[in-house]
PDB file of N, CA and C in Angstrom:
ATOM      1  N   UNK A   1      97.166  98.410 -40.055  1.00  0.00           N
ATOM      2  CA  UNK A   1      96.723  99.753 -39.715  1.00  0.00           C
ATOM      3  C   UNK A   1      95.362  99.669 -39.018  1.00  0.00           C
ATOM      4  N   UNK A   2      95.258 100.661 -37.582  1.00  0.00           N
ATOM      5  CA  UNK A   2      93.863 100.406 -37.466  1.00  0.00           C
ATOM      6  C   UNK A   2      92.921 101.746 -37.932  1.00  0.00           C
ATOM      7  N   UNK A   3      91.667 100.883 -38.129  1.00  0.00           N
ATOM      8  CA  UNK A   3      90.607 101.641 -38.516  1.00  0.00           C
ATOM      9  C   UNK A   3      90.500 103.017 -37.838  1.00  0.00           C
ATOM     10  N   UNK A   4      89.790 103.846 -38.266  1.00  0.00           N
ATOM     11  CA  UNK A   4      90.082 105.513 -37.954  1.00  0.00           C
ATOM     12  C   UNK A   4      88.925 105.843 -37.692  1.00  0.00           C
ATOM     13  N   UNK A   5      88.139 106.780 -37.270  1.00  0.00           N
ATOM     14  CA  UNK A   5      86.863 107.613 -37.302  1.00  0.00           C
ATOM     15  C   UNK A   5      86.977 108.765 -37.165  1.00  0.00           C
ATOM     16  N   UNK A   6      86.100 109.905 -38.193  1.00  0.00           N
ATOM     17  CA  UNK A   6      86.609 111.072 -37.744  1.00  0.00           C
ATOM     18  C   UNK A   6      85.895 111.843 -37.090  1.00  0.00           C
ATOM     19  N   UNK A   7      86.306 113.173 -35.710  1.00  0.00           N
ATOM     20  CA  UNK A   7      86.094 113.555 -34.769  1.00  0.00           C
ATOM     21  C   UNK A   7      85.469 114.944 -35.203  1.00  0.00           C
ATOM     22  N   UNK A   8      85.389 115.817 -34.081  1.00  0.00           N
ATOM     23  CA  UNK A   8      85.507 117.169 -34.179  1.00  0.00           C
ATOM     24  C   UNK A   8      87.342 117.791 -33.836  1.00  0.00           C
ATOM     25  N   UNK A   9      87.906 116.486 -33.581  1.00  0.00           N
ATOM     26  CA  UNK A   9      89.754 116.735 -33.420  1.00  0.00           C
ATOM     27  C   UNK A   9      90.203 116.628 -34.269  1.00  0.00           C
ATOM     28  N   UNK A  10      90.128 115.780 -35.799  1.00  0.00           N
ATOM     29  CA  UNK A  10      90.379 115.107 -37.015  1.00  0.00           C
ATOM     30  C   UNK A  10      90.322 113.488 -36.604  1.00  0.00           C
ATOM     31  N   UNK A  11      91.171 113.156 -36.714  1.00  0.00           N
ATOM     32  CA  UNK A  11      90.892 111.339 -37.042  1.00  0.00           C
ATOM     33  C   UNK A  11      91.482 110.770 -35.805  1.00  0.00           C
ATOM     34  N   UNK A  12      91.105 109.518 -35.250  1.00  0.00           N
ATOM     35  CA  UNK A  12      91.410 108.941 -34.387  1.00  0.00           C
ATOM     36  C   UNK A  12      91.302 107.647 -34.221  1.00  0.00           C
ATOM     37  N   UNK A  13      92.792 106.432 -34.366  1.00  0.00           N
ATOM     38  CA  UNK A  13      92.605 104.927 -34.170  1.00  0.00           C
ATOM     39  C   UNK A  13      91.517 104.335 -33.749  1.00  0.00           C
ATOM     40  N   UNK A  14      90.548 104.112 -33.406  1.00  0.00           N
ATOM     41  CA  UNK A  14      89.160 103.298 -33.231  1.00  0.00           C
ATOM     42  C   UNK A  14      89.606 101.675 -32.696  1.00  0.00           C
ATOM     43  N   UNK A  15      90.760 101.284 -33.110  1.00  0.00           N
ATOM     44  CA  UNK A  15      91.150 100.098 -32.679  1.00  0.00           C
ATOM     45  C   UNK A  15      91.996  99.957 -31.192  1.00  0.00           C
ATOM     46  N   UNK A  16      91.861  98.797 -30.805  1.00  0.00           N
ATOM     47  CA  UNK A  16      92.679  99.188 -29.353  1.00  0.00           C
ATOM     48  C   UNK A  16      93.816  98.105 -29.265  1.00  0.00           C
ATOM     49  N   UNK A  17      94.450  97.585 -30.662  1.00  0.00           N
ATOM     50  CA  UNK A  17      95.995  96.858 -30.914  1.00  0.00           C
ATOM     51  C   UNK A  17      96.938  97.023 -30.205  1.00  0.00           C
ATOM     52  N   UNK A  18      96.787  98.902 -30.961  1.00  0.00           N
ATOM     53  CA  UNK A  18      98.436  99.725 -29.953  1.00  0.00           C
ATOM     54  C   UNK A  18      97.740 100.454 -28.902  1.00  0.00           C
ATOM     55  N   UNK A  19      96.852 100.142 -27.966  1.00  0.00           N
ATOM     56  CA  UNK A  19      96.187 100.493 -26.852  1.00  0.00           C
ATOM     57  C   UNK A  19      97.414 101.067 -25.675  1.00  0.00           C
ATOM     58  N   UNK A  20      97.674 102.372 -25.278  1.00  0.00           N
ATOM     59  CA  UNK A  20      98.861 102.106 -24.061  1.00  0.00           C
ATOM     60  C   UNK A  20      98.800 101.245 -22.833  1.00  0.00           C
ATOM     61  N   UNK A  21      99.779 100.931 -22.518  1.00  0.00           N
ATOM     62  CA  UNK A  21      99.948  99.696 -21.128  1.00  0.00           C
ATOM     63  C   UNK A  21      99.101 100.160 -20.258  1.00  0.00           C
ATOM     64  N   UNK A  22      98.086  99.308 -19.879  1.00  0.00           N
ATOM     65  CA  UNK A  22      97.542  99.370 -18.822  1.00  0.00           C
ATOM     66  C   UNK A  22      95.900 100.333 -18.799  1.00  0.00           C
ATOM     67  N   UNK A  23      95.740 100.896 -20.193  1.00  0.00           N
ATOM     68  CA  UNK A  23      94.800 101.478 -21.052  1.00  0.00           C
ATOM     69  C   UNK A  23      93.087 101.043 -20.984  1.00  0.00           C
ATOM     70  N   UNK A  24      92.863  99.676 -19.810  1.00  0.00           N
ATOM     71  CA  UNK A  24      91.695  99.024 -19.665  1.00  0.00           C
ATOM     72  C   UNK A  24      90.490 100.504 -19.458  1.00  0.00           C
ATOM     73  N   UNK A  25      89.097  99.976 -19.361  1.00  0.00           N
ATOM     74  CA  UNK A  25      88.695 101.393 -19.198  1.00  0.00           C
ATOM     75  C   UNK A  25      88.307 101.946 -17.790  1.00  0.00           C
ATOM     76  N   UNK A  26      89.016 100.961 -16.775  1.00  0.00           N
ATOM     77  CA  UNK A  26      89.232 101.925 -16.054  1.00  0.00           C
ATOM     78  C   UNK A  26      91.041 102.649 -15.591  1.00  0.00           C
ATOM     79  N   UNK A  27      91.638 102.423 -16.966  1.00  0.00           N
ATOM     80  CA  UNK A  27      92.720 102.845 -16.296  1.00  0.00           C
ATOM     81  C   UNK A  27      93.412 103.803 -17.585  1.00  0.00           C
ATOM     82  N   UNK A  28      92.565 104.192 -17.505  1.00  0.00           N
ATOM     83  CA  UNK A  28      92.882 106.043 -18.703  1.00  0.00           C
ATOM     84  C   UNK A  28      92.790 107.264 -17.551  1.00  0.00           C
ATOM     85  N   UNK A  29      93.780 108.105 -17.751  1.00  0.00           N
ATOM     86  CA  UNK A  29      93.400 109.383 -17.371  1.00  0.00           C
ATOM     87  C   UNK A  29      92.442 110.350 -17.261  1.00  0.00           C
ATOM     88  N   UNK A  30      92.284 110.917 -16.035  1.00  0.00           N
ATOM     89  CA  UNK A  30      90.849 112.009 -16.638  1.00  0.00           C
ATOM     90  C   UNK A  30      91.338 113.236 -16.501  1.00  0.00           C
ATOM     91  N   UNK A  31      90.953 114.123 -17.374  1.00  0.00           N
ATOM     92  CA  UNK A  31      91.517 115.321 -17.465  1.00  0.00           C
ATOM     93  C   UNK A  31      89.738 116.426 -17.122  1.00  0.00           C
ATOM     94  N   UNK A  32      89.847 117.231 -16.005  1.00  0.00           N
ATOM     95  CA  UNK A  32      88.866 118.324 -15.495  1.00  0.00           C
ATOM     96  C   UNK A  32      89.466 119.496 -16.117  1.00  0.00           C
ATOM     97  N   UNK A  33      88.656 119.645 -16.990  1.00  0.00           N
ATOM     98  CA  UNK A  33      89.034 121.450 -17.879  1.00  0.00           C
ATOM     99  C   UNK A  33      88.645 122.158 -17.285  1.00  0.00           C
ATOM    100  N   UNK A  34      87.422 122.068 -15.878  1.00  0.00           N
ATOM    101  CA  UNK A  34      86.972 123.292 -15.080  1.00  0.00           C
ATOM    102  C   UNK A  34      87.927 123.125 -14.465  1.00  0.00           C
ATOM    103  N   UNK A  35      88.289 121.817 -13.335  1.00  0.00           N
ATOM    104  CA  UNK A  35      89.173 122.057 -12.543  1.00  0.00           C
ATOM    105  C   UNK A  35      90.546 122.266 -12.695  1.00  0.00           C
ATOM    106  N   UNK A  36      91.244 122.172 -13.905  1.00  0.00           N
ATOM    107  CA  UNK A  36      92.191 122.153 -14.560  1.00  0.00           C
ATOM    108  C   UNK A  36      93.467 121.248 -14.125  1.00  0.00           C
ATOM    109  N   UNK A  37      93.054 119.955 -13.813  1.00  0.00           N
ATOM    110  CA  UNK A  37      93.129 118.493 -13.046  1.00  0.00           C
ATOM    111  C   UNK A  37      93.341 117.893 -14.488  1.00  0.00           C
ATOM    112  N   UNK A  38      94.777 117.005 -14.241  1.00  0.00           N
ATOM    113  CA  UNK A  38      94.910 116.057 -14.633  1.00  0.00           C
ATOM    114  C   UNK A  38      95.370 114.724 -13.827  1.00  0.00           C
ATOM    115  N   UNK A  39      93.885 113.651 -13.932  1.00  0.00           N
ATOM    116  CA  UNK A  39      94.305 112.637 -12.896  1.00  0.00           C
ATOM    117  C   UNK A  39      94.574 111.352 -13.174  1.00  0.00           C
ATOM    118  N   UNK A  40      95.196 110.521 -12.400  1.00  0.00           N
ATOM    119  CA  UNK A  40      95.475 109.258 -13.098  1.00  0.00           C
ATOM    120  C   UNK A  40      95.335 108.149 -11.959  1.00  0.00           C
ATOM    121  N   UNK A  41      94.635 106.859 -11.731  1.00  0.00           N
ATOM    122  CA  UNK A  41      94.275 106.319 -10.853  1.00  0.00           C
ATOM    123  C   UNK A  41      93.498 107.215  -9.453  1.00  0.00           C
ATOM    124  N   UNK A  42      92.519 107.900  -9.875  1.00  0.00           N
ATOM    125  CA  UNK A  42      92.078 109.280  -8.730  1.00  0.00           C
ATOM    126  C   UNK A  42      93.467 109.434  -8.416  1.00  0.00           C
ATOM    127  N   UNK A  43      94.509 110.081  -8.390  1.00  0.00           N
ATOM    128  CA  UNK A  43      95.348 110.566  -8.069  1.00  0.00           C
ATOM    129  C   UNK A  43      95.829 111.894  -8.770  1.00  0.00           C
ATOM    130  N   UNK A  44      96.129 113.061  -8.316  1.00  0.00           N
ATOM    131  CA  UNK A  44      96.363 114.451  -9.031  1.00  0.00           C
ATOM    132  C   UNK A  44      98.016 114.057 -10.041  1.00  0.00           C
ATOM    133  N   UNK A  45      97.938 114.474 -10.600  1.00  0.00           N
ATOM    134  CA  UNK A  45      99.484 114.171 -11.940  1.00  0.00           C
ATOM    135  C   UNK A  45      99.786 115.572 -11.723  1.00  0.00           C
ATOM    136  N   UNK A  46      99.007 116.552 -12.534  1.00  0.00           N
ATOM    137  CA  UNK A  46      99.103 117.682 -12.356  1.00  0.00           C
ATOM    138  C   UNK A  46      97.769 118.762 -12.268  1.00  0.00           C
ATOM    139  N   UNK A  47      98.293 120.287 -12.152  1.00  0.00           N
ATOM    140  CA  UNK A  47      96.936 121.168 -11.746  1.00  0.00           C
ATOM    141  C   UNK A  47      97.759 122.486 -12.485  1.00  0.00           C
ATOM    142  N   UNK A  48      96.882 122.983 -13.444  1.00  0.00           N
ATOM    143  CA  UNK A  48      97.229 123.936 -13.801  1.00  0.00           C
ATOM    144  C   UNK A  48      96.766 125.643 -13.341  1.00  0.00           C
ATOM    145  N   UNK A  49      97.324 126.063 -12.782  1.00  0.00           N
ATOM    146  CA  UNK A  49      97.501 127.466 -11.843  1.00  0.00           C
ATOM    147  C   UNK A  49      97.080 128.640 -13.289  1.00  0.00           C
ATOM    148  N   UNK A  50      97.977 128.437 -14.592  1.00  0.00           N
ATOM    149  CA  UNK A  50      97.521 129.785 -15.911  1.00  0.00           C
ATOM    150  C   UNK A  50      97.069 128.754 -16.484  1.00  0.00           C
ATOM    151  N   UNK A  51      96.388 129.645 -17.978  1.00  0.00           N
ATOM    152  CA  UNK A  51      95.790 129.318 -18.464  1.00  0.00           C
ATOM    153  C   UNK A  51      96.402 127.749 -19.191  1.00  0.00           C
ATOM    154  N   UNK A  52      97.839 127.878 -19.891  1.00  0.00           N
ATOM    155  CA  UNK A  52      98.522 126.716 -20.536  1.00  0.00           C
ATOM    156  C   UNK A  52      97.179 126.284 -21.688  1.00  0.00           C
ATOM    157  N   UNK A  53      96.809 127.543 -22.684  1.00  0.00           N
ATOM    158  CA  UNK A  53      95.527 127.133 -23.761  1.00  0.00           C
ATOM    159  C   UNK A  53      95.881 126.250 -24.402  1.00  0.00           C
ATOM    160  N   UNK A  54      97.291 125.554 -24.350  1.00  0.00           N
ATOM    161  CA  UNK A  54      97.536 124.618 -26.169  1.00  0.00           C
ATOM    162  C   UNK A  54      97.841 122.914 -24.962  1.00  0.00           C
ATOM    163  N   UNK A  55      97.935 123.399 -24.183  1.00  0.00           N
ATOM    164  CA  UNK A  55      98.170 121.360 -23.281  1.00  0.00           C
ATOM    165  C   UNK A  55      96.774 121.581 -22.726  1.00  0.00           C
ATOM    166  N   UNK A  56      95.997 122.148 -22.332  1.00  0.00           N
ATOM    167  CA  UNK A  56      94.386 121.944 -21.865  1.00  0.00           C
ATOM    168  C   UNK A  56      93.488 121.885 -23.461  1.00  0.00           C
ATOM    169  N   UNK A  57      94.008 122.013 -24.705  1.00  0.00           N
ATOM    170  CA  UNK A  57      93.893 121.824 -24.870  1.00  0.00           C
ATOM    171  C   UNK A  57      93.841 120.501 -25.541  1.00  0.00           C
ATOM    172  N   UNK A  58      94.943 120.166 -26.060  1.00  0.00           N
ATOM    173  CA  UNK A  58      95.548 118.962 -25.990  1.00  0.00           C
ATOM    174  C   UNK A  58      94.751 117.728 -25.031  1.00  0.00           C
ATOM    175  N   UNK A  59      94.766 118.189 -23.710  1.00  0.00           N
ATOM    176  CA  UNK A  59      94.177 116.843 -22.959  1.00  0.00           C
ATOM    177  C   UNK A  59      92.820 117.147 -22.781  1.00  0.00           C
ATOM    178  N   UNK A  60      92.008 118.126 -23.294  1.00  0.00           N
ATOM    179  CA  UNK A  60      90.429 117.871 -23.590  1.00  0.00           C
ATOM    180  C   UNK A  60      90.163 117.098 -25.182  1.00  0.00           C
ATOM    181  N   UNK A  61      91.032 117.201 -25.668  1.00  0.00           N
ATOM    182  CA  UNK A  61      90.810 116.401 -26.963  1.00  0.00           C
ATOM    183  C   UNK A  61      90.613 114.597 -27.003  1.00  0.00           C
ATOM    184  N   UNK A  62      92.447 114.405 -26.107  1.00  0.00           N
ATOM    185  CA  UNK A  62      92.233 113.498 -25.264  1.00  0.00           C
ATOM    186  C   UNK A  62      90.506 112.535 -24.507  1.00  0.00           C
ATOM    187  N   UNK A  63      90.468 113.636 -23.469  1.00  0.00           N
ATOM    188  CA  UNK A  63      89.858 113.147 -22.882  1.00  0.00           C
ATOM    189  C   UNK A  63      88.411 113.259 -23.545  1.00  0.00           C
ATOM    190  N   UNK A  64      87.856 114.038 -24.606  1.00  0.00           N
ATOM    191  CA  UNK A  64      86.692 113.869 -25.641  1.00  0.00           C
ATOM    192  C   UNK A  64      87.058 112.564 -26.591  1.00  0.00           C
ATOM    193  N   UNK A  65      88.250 112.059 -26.825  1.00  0.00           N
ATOM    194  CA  UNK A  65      88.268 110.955 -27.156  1.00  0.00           C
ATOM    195  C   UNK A  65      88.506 109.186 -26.930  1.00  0.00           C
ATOM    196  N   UNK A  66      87.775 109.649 -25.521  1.00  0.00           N
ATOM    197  CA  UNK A  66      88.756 108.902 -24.386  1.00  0.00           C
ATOM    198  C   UNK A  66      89.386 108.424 -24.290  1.00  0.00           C
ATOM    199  N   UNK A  67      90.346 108.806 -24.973  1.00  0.00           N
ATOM    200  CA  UNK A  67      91.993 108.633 -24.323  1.00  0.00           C
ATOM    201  C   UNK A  67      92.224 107.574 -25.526  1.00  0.00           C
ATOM    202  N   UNK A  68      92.375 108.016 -26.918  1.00  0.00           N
ATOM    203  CA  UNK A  68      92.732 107.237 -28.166  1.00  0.00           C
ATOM    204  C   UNK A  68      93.795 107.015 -28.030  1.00  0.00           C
ATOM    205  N   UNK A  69      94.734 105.939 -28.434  1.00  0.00           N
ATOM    206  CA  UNK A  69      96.186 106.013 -28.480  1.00  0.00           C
ATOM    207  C   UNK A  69      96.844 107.020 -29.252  1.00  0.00           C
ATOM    208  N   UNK A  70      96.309 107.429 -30.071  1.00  0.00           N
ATOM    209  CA  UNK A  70      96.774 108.025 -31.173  1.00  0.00           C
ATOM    210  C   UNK A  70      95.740 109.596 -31.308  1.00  0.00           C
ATOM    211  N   UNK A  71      96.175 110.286 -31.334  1.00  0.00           N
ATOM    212  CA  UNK A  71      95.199 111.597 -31.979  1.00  0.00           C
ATOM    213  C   UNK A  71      95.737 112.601 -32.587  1.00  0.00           C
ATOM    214  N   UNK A  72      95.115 113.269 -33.920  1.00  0.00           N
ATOM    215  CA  UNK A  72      95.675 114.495 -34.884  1.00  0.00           C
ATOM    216  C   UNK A  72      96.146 115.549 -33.911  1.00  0.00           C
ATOM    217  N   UNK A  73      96.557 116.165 -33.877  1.00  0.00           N
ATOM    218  CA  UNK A  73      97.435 117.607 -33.102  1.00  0.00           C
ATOM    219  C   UNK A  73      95.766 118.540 -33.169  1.00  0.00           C
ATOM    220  N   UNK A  74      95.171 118.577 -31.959  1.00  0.00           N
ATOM    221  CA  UNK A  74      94.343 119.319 -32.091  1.00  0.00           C
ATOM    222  C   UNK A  74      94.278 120.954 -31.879  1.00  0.00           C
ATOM    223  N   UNK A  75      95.732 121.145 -32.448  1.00  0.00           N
ATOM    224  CA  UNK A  75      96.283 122.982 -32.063  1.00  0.00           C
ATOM    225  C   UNK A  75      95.920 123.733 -33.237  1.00  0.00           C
ATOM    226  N   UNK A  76      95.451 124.620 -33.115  1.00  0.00           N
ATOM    227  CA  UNK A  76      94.759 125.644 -34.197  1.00  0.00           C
ATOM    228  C   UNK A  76      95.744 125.782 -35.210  1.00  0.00           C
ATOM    229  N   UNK A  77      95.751 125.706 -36.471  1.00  0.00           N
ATOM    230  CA  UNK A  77      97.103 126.738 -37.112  1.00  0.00           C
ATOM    231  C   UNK A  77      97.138 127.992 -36.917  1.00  0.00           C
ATOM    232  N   UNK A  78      98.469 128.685 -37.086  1.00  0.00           N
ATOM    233  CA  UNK A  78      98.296 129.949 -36.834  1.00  0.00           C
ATOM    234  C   UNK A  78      99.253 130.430 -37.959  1.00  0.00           C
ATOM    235  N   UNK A  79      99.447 132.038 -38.575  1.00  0.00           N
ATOM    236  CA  UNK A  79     100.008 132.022 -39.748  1.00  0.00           C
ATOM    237  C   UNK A  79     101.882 132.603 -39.003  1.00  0.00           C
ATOM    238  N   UNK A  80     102.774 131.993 -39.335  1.00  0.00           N
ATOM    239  CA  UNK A  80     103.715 132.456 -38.560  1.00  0.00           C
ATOM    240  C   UNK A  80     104.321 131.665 -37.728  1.00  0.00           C
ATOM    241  N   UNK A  81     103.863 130.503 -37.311  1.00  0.00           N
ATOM    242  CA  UNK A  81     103.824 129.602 -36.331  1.00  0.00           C
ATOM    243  C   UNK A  81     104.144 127.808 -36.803  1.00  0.00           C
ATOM    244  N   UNK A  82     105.534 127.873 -36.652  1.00  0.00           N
ATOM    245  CA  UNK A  82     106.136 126.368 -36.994  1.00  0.00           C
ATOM    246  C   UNK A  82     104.983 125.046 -36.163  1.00  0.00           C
ATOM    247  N   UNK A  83     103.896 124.898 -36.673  1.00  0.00           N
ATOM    248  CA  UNK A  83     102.918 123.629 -36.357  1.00  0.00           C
ATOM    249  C   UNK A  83     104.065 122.454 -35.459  1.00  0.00           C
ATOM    250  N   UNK A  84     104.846 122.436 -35.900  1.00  0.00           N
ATOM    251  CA  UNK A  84     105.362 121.087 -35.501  1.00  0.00           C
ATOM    252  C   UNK A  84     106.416 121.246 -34.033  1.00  0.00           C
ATOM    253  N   UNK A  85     107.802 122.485 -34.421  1.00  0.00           N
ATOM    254  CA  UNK A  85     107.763 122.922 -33.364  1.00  0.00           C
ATOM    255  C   UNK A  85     106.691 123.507 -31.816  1.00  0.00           C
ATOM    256  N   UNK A  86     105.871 123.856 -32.101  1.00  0.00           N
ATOM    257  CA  UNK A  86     104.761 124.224 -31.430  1.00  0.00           C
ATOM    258  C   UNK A  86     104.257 123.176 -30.357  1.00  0.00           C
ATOM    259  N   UNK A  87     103.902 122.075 -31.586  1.00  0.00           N
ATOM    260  CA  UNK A  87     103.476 120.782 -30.890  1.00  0.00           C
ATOM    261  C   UNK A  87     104.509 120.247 -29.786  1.00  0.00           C
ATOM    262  N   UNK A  88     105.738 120.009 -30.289  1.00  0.00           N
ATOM    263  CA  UNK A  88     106.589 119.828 -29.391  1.00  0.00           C
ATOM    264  C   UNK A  88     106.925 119.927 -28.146  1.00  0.00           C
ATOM    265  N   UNK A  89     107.042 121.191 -28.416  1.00  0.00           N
ATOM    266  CA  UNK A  89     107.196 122.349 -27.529  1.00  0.00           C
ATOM    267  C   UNK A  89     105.968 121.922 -26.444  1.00  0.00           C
ATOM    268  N   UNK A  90     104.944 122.047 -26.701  1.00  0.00           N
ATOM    269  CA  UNK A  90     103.782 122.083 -25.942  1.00  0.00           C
ATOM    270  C   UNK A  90     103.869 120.485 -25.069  1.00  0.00           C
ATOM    271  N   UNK A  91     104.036 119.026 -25.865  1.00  0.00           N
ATOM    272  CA  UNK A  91     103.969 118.102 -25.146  1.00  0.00           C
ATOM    273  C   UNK A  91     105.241 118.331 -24.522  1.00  0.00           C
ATOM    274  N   UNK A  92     106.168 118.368 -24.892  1.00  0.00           N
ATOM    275  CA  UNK A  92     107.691 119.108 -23.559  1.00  0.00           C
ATOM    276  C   UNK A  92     106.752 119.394 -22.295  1.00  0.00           C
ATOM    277  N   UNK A  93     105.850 120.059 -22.351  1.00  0.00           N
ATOM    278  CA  UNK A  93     105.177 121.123 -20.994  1.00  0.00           C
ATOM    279  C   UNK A  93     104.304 120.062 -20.263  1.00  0.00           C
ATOM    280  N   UNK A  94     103.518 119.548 -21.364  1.00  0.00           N
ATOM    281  CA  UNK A  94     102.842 118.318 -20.681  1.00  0.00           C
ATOM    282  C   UNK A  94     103.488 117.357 -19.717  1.00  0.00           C
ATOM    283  N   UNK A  95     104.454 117.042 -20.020  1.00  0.00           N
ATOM    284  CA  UNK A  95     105.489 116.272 -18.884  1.00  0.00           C
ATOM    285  C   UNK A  95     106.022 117.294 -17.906  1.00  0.00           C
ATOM    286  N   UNK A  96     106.475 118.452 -17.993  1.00  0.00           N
ATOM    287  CA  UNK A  96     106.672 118.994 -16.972  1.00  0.00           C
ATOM    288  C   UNK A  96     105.393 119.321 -15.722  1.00  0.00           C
ATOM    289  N   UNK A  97     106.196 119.240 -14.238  1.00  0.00           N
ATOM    290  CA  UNK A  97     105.283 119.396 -13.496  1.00  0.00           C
ATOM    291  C   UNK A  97     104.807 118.231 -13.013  1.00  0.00           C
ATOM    292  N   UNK A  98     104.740 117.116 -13.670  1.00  0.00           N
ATOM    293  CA  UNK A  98     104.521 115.754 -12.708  1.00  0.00           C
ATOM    294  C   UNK A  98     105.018 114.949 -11.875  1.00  0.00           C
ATOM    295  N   UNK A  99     104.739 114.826 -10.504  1.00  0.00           N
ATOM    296  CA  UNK A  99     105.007 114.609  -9.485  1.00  0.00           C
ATOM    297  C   UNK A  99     104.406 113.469  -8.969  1.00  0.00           C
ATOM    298  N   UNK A 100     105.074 111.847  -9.469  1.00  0.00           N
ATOM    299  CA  UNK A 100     106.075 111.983  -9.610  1.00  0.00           C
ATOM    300  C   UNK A 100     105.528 111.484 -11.465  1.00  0.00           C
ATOM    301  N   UNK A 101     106.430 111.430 -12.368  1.00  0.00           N
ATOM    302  CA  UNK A 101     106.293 111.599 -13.986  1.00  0.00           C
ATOM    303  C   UNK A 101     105.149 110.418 -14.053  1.00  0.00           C
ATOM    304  N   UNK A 102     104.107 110.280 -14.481  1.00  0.00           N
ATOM    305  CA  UNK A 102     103.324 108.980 -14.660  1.00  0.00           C
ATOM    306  C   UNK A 102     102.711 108.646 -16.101  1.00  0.00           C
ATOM    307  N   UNK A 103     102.593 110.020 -16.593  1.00  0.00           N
ATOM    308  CA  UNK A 103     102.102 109.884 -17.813  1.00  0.00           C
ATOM    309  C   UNK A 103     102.860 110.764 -18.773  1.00  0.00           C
ATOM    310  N   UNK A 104     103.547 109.779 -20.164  1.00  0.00           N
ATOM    311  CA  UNK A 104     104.376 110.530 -21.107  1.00  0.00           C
ATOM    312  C   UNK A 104     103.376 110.590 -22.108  1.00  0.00           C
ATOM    313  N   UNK A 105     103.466 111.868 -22.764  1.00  0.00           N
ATOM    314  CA  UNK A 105     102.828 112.522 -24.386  1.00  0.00           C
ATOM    315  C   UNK A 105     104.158 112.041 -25.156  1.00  0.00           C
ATOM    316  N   UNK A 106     103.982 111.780 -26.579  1.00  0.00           N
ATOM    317  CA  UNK A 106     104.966 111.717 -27.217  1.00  0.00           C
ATOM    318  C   UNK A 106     104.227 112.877 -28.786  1.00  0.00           C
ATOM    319  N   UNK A 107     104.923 113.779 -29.290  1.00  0.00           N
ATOM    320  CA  UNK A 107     104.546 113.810 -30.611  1.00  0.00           C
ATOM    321  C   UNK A 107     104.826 112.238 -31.744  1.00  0.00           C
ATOM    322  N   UNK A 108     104.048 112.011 -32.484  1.00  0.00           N
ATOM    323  CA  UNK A 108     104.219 110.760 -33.244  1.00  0.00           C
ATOM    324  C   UNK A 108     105.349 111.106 -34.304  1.00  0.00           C
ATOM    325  N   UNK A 109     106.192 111.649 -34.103  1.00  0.00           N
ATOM    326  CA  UNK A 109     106.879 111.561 -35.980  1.00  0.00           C
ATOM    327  C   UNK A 109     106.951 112.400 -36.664  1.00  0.00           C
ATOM    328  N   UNK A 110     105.366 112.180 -37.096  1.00  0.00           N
ATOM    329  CA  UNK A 110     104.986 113.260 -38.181  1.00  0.00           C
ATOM    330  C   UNK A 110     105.225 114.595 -38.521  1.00  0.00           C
ATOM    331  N   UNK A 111     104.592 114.781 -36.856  1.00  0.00           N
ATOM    332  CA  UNK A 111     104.203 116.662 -36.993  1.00  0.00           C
ATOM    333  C   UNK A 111     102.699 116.307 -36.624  1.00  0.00           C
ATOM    334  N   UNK A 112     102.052 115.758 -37.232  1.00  0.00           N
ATOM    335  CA  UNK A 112     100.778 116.174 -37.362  1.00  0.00           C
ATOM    336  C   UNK A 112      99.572 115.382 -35.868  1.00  0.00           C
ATOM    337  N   UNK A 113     100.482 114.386 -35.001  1.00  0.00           N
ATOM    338  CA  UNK A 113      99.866 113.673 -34.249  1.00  0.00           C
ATOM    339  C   UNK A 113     100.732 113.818 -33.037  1.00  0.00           C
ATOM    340  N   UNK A 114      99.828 112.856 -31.455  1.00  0.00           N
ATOM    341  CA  UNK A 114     100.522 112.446 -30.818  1.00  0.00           C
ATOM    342  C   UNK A 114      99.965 111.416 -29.814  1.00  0.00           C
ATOM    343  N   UNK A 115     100.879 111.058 -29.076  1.00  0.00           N
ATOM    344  CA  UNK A 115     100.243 109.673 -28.560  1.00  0.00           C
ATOM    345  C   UNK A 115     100.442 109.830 -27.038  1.00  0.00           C
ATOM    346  N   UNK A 116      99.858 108.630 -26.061  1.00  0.00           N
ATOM    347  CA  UNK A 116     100.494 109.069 -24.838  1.00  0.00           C
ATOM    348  C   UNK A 116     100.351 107.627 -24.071  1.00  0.00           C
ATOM    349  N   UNK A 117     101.175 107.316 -23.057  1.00  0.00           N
ATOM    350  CA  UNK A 117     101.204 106.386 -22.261  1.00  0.00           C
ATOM    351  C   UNK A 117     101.621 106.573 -20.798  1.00  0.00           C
ATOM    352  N   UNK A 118     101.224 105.427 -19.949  1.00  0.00           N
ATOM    353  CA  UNK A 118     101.091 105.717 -18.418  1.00  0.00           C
ATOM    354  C   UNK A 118     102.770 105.021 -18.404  1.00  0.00           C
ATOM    355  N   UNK A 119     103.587 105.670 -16.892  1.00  0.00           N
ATOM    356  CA  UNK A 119     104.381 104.706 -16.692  1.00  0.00           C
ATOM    357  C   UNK A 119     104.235 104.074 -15.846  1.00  0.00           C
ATOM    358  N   UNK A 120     104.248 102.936 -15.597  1.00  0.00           N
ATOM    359  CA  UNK A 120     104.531 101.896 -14.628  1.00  0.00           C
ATOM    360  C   UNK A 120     105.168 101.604 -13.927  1.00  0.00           C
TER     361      UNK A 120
END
């Protein structure tokens, strides 16, 4: 298991074992919350036109953690609101829209996390 530290997101791997392919530091994603840019090798992945509050959020968490393999679901609870479906649902959206697909979100399992990797 690797070591953890905890955030203002909840907890996050600290180790770089299960690092995603190709994960060196210059080859993580950057995500612009002004510009609402998600880029990967300077190249645009995607650009968000509405707001999309729960995947901007999602990839500012990300990118405040630069780009952990692993990170807690940083989506608010809400009362009424299946957490896990939600999450889902939301990384579903994260893959949509990329042109052409380069970077997959996965929820981890749980419910409570998720992870992400470049494709190659």
């Amino acid at each position: 298991m690797l070591p953890e530290k905890a955030t203002a997101f909840g907890t996050v791997a600290t180790g770089r074992a299960h690092e995603p392919v190709g994960a060196g530091p210059a080859e993580r994603p950057v995500w612009d919350d002004a510009a609402r840019e998600l880029s990967w090798h300077c190249r645009l992945v995607k650009r968000f036109r509405h707001d999309a509050a729960n995947q901007r959020l999602i990839l500012t968490a990300f990118q405040e953690l630069d780009w952990a393999p692993r990170i807690d679901d940083p989506l608010p609870r809400e009362a009424g609101v299946n957490a896990k479906v939600r999450l889902r649902e939301t990384v579903k959206s994260l893959q949509r829209g990329q042109k052409p697909l380069v970077l997959c979100f996965h929820a981890d399992g749980t419910g409570c996390g998720l992870r992400w990797e470049a494709i190659i």
